[in-house]
Protein backbone atom coordinates (compact mmCIF):
# COMPACT_ATOMS: atom_id res chain seq x y z
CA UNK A 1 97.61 134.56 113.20
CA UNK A 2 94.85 134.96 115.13
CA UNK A 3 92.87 132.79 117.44
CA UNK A 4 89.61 132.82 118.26
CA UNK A 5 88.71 129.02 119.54
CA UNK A 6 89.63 127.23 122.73
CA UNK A 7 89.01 123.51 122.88
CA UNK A 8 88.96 122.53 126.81
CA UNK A 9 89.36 118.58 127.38
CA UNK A 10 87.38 117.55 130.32
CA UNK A 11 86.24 113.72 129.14
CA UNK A 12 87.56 111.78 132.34
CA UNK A 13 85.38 108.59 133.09
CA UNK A 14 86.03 108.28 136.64
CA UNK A 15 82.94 109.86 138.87
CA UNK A 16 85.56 111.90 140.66
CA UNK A 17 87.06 113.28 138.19
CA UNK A 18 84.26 113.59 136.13
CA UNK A 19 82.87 115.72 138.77
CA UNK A 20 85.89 118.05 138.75
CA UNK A 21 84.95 120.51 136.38
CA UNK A 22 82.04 121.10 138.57
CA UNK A 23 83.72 121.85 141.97
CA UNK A 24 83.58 125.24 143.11
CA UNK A 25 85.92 127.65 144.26
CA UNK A 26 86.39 131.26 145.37
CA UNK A 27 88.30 132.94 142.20
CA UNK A 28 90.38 136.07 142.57
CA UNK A 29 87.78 138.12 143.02
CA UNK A 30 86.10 136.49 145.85
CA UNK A 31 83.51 135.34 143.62
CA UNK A 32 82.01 131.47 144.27
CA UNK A 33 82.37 129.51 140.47
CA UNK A 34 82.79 126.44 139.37
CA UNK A 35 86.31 125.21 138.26
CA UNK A 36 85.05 125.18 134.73
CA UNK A 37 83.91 128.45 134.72
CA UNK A 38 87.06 129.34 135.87
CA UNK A 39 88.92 128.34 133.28
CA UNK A 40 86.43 129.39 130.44
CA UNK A 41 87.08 132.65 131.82
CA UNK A 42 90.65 132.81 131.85
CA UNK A 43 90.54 131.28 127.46
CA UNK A 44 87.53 134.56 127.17
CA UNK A 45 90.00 136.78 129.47
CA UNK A 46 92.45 135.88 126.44
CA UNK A 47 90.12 137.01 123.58
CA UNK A 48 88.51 133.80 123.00
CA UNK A 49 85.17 134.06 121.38
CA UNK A 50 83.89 130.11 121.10
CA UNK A 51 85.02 127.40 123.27
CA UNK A 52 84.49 123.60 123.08
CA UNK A 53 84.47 121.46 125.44
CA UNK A 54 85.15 117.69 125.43
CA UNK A 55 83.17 115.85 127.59
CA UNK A 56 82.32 111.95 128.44
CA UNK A 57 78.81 111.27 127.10
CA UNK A 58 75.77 112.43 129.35
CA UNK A 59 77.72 115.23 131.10
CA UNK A 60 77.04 117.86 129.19
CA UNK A 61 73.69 119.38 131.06
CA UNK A 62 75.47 119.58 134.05
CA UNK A 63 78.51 121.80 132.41
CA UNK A 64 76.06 123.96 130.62
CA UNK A 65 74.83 124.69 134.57
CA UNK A 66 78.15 124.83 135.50
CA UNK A 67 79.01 127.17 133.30
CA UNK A 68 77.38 129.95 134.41
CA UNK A 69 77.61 133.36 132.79
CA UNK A 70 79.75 131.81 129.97
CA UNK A 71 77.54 128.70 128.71
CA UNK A 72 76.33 130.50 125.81
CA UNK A 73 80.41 130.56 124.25
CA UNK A 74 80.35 127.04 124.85
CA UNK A 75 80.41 123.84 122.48
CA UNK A 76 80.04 120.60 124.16
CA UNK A 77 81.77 118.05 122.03
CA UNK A 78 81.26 114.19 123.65
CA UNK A 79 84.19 111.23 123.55
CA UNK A 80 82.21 108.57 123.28
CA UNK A 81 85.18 105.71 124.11
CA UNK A 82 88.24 106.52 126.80
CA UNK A 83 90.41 106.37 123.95
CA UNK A 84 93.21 108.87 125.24
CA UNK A 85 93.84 112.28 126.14
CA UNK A 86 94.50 112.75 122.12
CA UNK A 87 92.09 111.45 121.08
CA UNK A 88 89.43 113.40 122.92
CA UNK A 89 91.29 116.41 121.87
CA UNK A 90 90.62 115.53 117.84
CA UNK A 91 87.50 115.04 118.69
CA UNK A 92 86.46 118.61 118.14
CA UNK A 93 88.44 118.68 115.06
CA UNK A 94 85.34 119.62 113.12
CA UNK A 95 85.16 122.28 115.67
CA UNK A 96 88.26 124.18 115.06
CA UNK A 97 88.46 122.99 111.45
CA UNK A 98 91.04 124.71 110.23
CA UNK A 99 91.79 127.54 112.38
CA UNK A 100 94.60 127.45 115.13
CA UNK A 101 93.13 126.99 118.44
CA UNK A 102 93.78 127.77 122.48
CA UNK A 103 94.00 124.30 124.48
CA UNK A 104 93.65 123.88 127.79
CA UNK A 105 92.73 120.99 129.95
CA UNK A 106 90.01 120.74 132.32
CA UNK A 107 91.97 119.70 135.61
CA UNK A 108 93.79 122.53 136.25
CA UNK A 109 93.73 126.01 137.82
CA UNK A 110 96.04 128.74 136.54
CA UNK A 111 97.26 131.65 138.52
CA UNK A 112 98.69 134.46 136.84
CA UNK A 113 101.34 136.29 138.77
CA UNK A 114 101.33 139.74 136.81
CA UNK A 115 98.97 141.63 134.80
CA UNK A 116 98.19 139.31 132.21
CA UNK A 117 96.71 135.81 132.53
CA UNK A 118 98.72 133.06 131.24
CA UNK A 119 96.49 132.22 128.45
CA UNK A 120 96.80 135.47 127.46
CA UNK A 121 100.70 135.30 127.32
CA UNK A 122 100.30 132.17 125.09
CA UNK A 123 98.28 133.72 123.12
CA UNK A 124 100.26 136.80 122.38
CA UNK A 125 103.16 134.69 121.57
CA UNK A 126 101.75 132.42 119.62
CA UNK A 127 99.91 134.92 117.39
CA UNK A 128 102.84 137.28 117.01
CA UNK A 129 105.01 134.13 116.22
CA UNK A 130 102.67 132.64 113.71
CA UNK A 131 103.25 129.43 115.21
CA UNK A 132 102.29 126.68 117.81
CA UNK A 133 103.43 127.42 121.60
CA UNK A 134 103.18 125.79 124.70
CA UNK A 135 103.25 126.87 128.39
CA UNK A 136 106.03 125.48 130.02
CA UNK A 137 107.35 125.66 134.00
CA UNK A 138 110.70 125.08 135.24
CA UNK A 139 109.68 121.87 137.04
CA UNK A 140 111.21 119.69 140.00
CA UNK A 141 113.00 116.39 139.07
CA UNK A 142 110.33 114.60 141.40
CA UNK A 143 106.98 116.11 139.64
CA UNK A 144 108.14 114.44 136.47
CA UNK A 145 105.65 111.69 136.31
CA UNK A 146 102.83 114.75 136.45
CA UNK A 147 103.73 116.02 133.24
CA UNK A 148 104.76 116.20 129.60
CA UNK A 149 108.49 117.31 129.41
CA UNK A 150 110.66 119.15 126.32
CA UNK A 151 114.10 119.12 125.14
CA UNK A 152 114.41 122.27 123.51
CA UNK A 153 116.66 125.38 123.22
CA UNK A 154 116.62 128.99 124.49
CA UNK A 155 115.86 131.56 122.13
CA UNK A 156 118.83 134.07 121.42
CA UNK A 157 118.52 137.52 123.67
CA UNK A 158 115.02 135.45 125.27
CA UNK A 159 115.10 134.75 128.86
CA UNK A 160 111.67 132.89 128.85
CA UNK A 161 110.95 131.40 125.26
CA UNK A 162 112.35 128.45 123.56
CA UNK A 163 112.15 126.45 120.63
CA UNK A 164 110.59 122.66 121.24
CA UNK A 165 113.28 119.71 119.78
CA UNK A 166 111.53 117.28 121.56
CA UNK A 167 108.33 116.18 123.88
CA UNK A 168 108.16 112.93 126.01
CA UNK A 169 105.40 111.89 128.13
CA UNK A 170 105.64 111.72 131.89
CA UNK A 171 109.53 111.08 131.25
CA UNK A 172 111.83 108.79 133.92
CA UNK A 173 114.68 110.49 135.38
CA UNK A 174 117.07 108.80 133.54
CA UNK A 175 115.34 109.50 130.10
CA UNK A 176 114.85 113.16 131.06
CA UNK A 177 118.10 113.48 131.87
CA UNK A 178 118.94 112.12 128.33
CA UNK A 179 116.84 113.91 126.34
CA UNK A 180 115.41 116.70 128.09
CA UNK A 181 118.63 118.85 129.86
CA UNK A 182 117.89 122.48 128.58
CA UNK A 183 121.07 124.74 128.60
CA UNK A 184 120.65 127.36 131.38
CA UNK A 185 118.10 125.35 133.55
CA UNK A 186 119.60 124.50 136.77
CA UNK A 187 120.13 120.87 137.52
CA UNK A 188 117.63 118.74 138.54
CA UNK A 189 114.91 120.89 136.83
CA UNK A 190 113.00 120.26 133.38
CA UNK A 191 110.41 122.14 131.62
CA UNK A 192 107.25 120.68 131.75
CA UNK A 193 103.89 121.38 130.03
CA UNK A 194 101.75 123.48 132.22
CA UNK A 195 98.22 123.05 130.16
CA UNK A 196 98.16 125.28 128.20
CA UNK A 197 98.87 125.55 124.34
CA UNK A 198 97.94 127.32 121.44
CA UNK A 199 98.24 124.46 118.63
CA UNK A 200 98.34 124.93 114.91
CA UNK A 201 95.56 122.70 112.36
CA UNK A 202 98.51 120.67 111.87
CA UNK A 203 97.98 118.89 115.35
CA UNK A 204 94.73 117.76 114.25
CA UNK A 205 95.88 116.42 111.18
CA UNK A 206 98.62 114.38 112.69
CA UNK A 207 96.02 113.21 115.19
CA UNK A 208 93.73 112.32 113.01
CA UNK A 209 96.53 110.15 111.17
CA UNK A 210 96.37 108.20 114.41
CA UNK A 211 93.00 107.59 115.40
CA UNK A 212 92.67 106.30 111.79
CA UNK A 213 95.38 103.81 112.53
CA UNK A 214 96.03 103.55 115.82
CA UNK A 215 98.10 100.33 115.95
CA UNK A 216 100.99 102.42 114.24
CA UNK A 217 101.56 104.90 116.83
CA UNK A 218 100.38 103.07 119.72
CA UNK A 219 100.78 99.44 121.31
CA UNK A 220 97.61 100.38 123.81
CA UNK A 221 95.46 101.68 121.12
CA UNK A 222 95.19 104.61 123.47
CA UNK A 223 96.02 108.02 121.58
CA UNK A 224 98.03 110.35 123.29
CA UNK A 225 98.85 113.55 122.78
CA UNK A 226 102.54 114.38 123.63
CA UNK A 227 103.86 111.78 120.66
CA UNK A 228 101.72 113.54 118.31
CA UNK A 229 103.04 117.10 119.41
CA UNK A 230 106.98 115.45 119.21
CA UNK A 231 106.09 114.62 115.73
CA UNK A 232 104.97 118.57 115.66
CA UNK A 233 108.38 119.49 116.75
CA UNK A 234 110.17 117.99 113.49
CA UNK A 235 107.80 118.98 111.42
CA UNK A 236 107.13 123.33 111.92
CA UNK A 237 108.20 125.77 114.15
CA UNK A 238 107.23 125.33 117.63
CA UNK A 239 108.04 127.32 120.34
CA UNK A 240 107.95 126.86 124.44
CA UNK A 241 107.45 129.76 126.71
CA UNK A 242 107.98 130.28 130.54
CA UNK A 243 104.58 131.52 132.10
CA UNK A 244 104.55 134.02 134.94
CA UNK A 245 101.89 132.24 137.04
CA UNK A 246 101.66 128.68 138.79
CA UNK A 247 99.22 125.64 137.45
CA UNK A 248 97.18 123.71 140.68
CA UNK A 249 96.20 120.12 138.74
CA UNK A 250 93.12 119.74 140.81
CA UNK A 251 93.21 115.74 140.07
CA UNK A 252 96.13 115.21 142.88
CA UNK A 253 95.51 115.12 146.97
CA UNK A 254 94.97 118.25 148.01
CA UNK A 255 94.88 119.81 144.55
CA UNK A 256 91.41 121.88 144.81
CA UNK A 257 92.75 123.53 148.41
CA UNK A 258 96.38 124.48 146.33
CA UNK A 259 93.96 125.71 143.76
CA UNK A 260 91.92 127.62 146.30
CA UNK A 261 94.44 128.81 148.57
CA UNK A 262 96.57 129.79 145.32
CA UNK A 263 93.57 131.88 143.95
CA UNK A 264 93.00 133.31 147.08
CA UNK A 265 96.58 134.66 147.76
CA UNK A 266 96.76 136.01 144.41
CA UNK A 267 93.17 137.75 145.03
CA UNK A 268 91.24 140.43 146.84
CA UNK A 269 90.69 137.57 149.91
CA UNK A 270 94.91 137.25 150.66
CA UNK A 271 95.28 139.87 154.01
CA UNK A 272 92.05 137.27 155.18
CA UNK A 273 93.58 134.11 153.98
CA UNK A 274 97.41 135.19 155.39
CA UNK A 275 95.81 135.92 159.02
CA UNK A 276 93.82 132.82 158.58
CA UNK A 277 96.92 130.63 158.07
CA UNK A 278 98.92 132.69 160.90
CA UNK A 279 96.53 132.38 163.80
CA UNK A 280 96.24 128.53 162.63
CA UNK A 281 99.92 128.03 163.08
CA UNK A 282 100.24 129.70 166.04
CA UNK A 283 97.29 128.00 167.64
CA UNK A 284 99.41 124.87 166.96
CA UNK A 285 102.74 125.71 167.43
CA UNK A 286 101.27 126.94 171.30
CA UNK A 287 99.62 123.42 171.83
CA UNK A 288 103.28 121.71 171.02
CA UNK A 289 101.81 120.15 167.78
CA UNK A 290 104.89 122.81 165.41
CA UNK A 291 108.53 122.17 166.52
C-alpha cells in the first residue's frame, strides 16, 4: 500500500480559529512559517506528493499565501456548511477517490522526538500493514474531553502498536473507564488520537453513507468522524500506534507558545530558548515572585 495524498481539515468558522492555520511560528530550524506550512511539510517530509486542504469558503487565497514554498502540492477543497469535523473530511472524497490517504488536522503542531517525523511513522506502518492506522498518545485521565479515545489491544512481541476494538469521542471518565482500559497502560491513562491517521477508501465510503442520511447516525445532523472510524474498527483491520513525538493543539490557551516553545526545544534555537527560560526564572524567583 502506498500513499501518496494527505487531506488536511482546516474548515473552522470561528475568525480565530479560522485564522490559525495562518499564525506563524519559528519551526525546528529556526525558520519563520506559518502553522500550515508547517504541517504540509511534515505530510511532504512523509513522502506525500498532493495534499488537500479543507477549508471554510473564501479562505482559500489566504492559505495559498500561507503556504509558502509548498502551495503548488496543494488542493483547496471548501465546506460550504459547518456540518462536522466528518463531514469536512468527505468532502475531498473526490480528491482521494480511491486511494488510501494521510489525515491530519489543521490545529495541531507535531514534534517528533527521534529521527523520523511522526507522519512518517504512520506512514510506514500503515503501508507495511496494508491497513488503516492511527497515531495514538498515552494520555492523562483529565485531557480526555480533548480527544478521541480507543479500546484496543497490544500487539503480541509490540511495545507501541495495537489493534483498534473501539473509538469514542471525547469519552467521560466513567465511559472510558468502561470501554477504553488497555492492558499494560497504567491507570488513569488512555490512548487518545493524536491527529494523525492514515485512513483506508473505506472511511470515505462509510462517511459518505452518513452525509447521505444523516438522521441515522446522528441526532445533531452534525457528522463526526470518530463514530464513523468505530464502525471502521468492526469492519477491517485497524491498527493504533504509539508516536515518538508530542502533539501542541494550537486551538487551547496557550497552545501556539506550547507549539513554539515545543518546536524550539526540539530545534537548532533550544541552548537560546533553555537560557531564555533560566534567566526568566531566576529573575523571578530573586524578586520573591517563585517559592
Amino acid at each position: 500500500m502506498k500513499i501518496r495524498k494527505a487531506v488536511i481539515t482546516a474548515a473552522a468558522r470561528g475568525e480565530d480559529q479560522r485564522a490559525l492555520p495562518l499564525q506563524r511560528l519559528f519551526d525546528r530550524d529556526g525558520v519563520s512559517r506559518s502553522a500550515l506550512a508547517i504541517i504540509v511539510g511534515e505530510a511532504v517530509g512523509a513522502g506525500i506528493e498532493e495534499v488537500c486542504v479543507v477549508v471554510a469558503p473564501g479562505d482559500e487565497a489566504a492559505y495559498a499565501a500561507a503556504a509558502g514554498e509548498y502551495a503548488a502540492r496543494l488542493t483547496f477543497v471548501p465546506q460550504p456548511e459547518a456540518l462536522g469535523y466528518g463531514h469536512a473530511l468527505h468532502c475531498a472524497a473526490s480528491f482521494t477517490g480511491d486511494e488510501p490517504f494521510l489525515h491530519m488536522v489543521g490545529d495541531h503542531i507535531f514534534v517528533r522526538d527521534g529521527d523520523r517525523n511522526v507522519a512518517q511513522q504512520v506512514v510506514a506502518l500503515a503501508e507495511a500493514q496494508g491497513c488503516s492506522v492511527s497515531a495514538v498518545k498515552a494520555t492523562r485521565e483529565t485531557d480526555l474531553p480533548l480527544y478521541g479515545a480507543i479500546g484496543a489491544q497490544r500487539i503480541a512481541n509490540s511495545s507501541d502498536t495495537y489493534v483498534i476494538e473501539q473509538v469514542r469521542e471525547k469519552p467521560t471518565p466513567t465511559e472510558a473507564e468502561q470501554y477504553l482500559i488497555v492492558p499494560g497502560l497504567r491507570s488513569g491513562y488512555y490512548l487518545c488520537f493524536f491527529g494523525i491517521h492514515v485512513l483506508t477508501p473505506l472511511v470515505m465510503t462509510l462517511l459518505g453513507e452518513q452525509v447521505a442520511a444523516p438522521a441515522a447516525g446522528t441526532i445533531t445532523g452534525r457528522i463526526e468522524l470518530s463514530p464513523v472510524l468505530n464502525h471502521l474498527a468492526a469492519a477491517e483491520r485497524y491498527l493504533a500506534v504509539e508516536v515518538s513525538g508530542f502533539r501542541c493543539p494550537i486551538d487551547i490557551p496557550y497552545g501556539l507558545f506550547t507549539a513554539q516553545l515545543g518546536l524550539a526545544l526540539a530545534g537548532s534555537g533550544r541552548d537560546q530558548v533553555l537560557s531564555i527560560i533560566c534567566d526568566h526564572l531566576s529573575r523571578r524567583a530573586l524578586a520573591g515572585e517563585i517559592k
